[in-house]
C-alpha atoms as a PDB file:
ATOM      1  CA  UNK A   1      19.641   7.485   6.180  1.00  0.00           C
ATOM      2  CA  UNK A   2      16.604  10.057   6.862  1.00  0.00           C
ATOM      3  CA  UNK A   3      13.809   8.826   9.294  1.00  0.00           C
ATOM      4  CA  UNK A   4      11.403   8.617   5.748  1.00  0.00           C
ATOM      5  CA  UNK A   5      13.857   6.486   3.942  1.00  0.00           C
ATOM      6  CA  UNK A   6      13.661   3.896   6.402  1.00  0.00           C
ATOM      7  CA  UNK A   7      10.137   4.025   6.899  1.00  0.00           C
ATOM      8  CA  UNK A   8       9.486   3.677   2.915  1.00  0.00           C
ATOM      9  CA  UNK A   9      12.078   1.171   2.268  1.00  0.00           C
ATOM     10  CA  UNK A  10       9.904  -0.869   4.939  1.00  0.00           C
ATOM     11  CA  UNK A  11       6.915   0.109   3.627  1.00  0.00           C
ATOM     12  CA  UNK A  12       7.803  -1.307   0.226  1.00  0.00           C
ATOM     13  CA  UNK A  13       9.119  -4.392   1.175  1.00  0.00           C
ATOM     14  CA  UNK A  14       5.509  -5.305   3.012  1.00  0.00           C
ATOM     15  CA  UNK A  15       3.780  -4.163  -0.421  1.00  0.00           C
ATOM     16  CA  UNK A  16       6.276  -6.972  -2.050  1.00  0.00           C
ATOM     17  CA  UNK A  17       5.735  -9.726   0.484  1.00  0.00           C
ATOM     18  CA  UNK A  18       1.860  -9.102   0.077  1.00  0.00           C
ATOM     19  CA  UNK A  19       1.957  -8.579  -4.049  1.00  0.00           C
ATOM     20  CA  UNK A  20       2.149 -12.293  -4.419  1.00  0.00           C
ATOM     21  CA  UNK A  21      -2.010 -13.424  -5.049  1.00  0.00           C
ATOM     22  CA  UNK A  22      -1.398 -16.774  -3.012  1.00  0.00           C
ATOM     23  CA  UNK A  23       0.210 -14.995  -0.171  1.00  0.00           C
ATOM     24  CA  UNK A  24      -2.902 -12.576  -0.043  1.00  0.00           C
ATOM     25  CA  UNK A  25      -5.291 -15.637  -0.249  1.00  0.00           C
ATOM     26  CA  UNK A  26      -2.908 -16.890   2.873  1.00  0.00           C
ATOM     27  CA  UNK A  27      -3.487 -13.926   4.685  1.00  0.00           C
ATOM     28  CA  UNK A  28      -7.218 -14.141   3.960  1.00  0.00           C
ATOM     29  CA  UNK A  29      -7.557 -17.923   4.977  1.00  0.00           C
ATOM     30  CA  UNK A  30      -5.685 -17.234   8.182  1.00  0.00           C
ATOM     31  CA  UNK A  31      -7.774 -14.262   9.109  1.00  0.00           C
ATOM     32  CA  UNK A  32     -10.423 -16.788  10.195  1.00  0.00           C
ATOM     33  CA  UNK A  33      -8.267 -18.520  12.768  1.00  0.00           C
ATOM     34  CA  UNK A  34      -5.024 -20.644  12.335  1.00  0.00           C
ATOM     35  CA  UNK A  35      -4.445 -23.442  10.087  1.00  0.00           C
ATOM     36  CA  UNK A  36      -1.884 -25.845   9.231  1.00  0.00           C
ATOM     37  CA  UNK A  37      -0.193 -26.205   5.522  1.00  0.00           C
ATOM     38  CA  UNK A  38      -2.406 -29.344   4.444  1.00  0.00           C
ATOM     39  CA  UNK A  39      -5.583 -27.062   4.923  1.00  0.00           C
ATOM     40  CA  UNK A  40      -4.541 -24.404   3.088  1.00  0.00           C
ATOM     41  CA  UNK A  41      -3.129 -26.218   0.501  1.00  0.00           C
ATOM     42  CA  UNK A  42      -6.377 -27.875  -0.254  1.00  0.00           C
ATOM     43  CA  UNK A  43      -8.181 -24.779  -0.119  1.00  0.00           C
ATOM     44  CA  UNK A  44      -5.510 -22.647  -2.164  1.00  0.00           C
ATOM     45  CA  UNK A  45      -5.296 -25.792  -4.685  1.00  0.00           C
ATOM     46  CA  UNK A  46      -2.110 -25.417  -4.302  1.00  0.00           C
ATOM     47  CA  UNK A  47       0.629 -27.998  -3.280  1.00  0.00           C
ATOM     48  CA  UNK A  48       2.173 -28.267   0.146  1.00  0.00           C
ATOM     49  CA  UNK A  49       5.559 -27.328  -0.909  1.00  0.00           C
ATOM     50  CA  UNK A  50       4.326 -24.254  -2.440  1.00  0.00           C
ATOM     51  CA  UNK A  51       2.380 -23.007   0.333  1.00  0.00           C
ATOM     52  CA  UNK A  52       5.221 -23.705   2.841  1.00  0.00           C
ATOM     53  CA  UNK A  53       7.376 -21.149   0.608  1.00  0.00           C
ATOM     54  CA  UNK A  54       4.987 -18.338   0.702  1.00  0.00           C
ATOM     55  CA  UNK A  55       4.585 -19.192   4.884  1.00  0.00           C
ATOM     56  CA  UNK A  56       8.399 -18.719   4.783  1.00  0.00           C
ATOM     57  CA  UNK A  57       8.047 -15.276   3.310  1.00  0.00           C
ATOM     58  CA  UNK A  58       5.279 -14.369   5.223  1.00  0.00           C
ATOM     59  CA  UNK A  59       6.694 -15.407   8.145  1.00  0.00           C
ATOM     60  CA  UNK A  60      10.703 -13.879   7.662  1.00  0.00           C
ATOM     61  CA  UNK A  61       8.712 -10.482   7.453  1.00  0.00           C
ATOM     62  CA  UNK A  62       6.405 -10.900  11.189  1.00  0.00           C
ATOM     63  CA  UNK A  63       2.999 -11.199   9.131  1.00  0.00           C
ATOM     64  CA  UNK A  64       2.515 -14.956  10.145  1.00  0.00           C
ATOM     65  CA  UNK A  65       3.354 -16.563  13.462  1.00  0.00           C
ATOM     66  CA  UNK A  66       3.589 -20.523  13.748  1.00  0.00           C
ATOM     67  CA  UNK A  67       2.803 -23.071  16.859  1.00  0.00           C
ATOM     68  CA  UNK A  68       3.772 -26.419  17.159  1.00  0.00           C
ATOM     69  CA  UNK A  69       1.231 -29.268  18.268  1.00  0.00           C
ATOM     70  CA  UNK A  70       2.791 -32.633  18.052  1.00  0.00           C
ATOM     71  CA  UNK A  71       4.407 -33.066  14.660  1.00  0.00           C
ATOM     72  CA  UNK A  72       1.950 -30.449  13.173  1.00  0.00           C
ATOM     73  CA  UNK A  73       2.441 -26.765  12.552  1.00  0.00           C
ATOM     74  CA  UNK A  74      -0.087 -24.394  12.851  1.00  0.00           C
ATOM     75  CA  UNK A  75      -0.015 -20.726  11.249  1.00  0.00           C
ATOM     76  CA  UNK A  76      -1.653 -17.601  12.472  1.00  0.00           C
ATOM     77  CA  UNK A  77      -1.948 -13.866  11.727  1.00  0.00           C
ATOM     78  CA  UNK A  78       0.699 -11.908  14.034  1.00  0.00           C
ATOM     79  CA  UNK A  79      -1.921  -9.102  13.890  1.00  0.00           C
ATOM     80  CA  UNK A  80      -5.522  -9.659  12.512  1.00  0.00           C
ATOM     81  CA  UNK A  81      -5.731  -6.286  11.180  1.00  0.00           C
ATOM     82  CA  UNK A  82      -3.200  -6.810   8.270  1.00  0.00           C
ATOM     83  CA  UNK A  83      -6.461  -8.917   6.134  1.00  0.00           C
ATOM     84  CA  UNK A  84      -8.757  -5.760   7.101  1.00  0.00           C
ATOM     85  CA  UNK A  85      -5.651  -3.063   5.714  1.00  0.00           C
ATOM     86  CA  UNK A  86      -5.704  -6.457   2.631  1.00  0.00           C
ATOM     87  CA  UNK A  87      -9.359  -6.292   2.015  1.00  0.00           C
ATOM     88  CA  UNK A  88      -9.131  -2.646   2.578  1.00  0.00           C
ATOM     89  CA  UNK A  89      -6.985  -2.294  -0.923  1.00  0.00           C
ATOM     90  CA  UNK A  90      -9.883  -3.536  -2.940  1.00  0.00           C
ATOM     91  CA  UNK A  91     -10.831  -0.043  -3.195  1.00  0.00           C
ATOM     92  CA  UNK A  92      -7.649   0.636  -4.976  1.00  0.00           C
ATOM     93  CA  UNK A  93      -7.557  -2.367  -7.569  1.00  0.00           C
ATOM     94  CA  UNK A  94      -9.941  -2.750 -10.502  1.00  0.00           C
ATOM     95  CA  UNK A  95      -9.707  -3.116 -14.139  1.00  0.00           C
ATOM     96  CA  UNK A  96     -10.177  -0.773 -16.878  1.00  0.00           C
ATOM     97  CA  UNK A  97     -13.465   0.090 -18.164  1.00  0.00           C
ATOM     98  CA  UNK A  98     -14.204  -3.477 -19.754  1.00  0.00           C
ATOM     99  CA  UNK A  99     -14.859  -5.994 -16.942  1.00  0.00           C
ATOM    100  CA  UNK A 100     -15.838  -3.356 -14.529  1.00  0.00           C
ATOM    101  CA  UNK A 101     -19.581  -5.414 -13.515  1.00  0.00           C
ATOM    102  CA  UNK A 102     -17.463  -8.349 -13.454  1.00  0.00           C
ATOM    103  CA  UNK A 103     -14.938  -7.521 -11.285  1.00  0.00           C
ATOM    104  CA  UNK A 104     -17.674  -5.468  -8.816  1.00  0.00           C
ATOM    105  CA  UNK A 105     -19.233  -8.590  -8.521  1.00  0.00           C
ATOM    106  CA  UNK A 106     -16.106 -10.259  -7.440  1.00  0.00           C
ATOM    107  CA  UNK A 107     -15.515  -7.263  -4.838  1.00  0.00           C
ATOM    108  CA  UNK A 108     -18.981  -8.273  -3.320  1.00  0.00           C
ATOM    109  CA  UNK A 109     -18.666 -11.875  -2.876  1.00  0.00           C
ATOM    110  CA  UNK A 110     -15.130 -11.342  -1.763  1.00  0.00           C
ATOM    111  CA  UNK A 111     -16.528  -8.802   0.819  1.00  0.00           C
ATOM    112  CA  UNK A 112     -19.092 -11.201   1.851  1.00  0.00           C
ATOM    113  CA  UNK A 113     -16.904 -14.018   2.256  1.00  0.00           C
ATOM    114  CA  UNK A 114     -13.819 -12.735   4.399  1.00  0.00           C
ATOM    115  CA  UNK A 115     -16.300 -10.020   6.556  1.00  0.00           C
ATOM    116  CA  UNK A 116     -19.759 -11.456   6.715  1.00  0.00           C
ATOM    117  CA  UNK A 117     -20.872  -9.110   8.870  1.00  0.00           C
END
C-alpha cells in the first residue's frame, strides 16, 4: 500500500466520522471547553443515548478525549483546532442559487456564535 493510499483512506474516514450534523454540533459545543453528555444533550435536543453514540465515534477515531470526575464523564476536544478546520468548511458548503441570503445569514450567526472574536 503506497504512502498516499494510506494517507487518503485516513483522510476519508475523518470526513465520515465528521459528516454526521450532530457530531459536528458536538465538535462545536466542545470547542468552548468540556462538557458532560447531559449538557449536550440538552443543548443538541437530543437524547442522552444518542449523544453517547456519536461520543463513541468521535472518540474510537482520537477527535474527543474523556475525564472522569466522580461518577460523571466529561468530554473534550483532543485538539481545538479540528472546530476551526469544521468552521473552516463553511466556505465549501452552500446551497444552490435559491436560499443563498438564507443560508449566508446562517454562515454569519454561525460565525458569530462559535468565534466571537
Amino acid at each position: 500500500m503506497t504512502f498516499r493510499t494510506i494517507v487518503t483512506k485516513e483522510l476519508a474516514e475523518l470526513f465520515g466520522v465528521l459528516s454526521h450534523p450532530q457530531r459536528i454540533r458536538i465538535i462545536e459545543e466542545l470547542q468552548s471547553g468540556e462538557k458532560d453528555v447531559g449538557t449536550i444533550a440538552t443543548v443538541l435536543s437530543i437524547s442522552s443515548a444518542g449523544v453517547s453514540q456519536h461520543l463513541s465515534v468521535l472518540r474510537a477515531h482520537r477527535l474527543i478525549v474523556e475525564r472522569k470526575e466522580g461518577r460523571k464523564v466529561f468530554y473534550h476536544l483532543r485538539n481545538q483546532e479540528v472546530a476551526g478546520w469544521v468552521l473552516g468548511g463553511l466556505k465549501f458548503a452552500g446551497p444552490y442559487q435559491t436560499d443563498v441570503k438564507e443560508f449566508e445569514s446562517a454562515v454569519k450567526k454561525v460565525k458569530s456564535v462559535w468565534h466571537p472574536d
